[in-house]
N, C-alpha and C. Protein backbone atom coordinates (compact mmCIF):
# COMPACT_ATOMS: atom_id res chain seq x y z
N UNK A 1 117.93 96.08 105.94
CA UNK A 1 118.50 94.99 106.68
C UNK A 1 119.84 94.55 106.10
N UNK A 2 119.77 94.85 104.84
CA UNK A 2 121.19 93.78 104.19
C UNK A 2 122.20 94.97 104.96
N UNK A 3 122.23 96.49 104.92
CA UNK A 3 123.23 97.12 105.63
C UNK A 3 123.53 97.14 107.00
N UNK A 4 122.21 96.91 107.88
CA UNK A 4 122.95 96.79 108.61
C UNK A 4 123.80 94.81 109.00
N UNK A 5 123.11 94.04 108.25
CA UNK A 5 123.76 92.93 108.20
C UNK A 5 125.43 92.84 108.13
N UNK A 6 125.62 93.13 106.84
CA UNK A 6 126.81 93.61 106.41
C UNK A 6 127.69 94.39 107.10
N UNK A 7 127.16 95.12 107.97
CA UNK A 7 127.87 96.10 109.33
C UNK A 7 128.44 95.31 109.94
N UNK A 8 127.16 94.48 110.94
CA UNK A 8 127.88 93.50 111.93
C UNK A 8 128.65 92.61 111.79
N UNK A 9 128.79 92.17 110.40
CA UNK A 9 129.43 90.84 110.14
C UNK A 9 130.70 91.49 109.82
N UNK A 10 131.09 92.87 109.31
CA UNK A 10 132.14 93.44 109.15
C UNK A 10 132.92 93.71 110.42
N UNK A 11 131.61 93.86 112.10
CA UNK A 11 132.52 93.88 113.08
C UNK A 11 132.74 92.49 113.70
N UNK A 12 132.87 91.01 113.00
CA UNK A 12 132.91 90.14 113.15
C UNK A 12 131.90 89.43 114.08
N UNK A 13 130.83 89.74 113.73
CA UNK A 13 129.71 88.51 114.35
C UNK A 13 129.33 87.50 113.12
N UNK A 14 129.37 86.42 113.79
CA UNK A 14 128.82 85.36 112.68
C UNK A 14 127.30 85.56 112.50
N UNK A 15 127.23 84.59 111.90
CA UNK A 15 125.70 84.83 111.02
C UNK A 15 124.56 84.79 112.43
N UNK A 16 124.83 83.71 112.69
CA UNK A 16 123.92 83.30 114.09
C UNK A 16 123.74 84.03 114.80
N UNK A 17 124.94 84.92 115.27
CA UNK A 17 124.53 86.46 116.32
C UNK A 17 124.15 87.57 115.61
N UNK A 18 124.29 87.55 114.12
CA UNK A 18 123.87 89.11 113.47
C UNK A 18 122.02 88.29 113.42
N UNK A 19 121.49 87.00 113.40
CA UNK A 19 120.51 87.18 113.07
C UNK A 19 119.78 87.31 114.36
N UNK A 20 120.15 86.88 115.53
CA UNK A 20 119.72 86.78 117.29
C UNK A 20 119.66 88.23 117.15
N UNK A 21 120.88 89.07 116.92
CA UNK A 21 120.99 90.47 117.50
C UNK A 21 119.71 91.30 116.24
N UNK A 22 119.10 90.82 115.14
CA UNK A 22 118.02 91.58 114.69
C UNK A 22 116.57 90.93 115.10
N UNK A 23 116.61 89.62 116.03
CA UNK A 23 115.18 89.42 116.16
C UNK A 23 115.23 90.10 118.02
N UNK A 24 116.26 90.36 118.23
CA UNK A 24 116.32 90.98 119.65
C UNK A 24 116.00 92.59 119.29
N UNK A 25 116.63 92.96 118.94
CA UNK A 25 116.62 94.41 118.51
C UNK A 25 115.40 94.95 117.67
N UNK A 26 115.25 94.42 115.96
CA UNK A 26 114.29 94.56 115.46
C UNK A 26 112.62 93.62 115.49
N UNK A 27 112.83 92.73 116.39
CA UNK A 27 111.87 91.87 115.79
C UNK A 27 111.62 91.33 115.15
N UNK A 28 113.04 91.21 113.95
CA UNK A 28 112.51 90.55 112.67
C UNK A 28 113.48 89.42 112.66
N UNK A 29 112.89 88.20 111.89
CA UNK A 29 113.11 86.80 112.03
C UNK A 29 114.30 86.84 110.86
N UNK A 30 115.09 86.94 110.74
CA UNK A 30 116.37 86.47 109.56
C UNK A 30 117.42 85.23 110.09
N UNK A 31 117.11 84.13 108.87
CA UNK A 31 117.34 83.17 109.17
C UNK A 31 118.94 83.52 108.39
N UNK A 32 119.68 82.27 109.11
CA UNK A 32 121.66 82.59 109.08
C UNK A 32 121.64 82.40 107.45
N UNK A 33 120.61 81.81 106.73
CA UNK A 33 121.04 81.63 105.74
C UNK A 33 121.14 82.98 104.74
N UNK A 34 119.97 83.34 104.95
CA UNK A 34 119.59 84.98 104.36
C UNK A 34 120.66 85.65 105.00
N UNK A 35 121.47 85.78 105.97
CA UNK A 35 122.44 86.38 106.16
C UNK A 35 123.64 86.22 105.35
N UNK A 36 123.52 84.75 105.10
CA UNK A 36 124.73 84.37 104.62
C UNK A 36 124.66 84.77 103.36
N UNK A 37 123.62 84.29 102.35
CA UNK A 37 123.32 85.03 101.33
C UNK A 37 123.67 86.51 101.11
N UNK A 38 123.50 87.44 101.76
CA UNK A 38 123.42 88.77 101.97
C UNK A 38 125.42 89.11 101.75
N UNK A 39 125.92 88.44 103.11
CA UNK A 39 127.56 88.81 102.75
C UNK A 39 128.04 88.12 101.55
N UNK A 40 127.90 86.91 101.47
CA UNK A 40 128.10 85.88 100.16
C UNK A 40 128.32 86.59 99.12
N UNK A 41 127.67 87.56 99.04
CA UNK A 41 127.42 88.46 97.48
C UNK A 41 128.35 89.18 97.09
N UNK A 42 128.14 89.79 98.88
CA UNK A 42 129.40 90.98 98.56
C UNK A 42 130.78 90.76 98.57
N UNK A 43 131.04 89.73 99.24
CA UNK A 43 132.43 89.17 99.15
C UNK A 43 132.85 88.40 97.84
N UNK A 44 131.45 87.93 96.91
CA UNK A 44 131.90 87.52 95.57
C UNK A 44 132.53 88.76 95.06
N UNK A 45 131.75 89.73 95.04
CA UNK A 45 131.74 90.78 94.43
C UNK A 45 133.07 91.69 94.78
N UNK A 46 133.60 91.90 95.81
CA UNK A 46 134.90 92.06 96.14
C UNK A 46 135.45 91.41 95.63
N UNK A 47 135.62 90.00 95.74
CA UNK A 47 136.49 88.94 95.03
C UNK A 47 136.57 89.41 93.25
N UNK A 48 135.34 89.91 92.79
CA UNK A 48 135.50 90.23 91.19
C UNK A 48 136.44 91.55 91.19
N UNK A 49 136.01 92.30 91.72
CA UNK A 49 136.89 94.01 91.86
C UNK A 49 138.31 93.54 91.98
């Protein structure tokens, strides 16, 4: 999930439609925060590189 998270939000969907577009698609419940969490990281982490 975190990849394809990280996908969509790379093709600019906010949190709210990457998590609609996995309980539509997958069935599975991811709340905006766990999303947010998920890019949060990697953009710290860019930010360190």
């Amino acid at each position: 999930m975190d990849e394809m998270a990280l996908s969509l939000s790379a093709k600019g969907l906010v949190h709210g439609e990457i998590s609609a577009f996995l309980a539509e698609v997958y069935g599975a419940k991811v709340f905006k925060t766990t999303i947010c969490t998920i890019t949060c990281s990697v953009m710290a982490s860019m930010t360190e590189w």
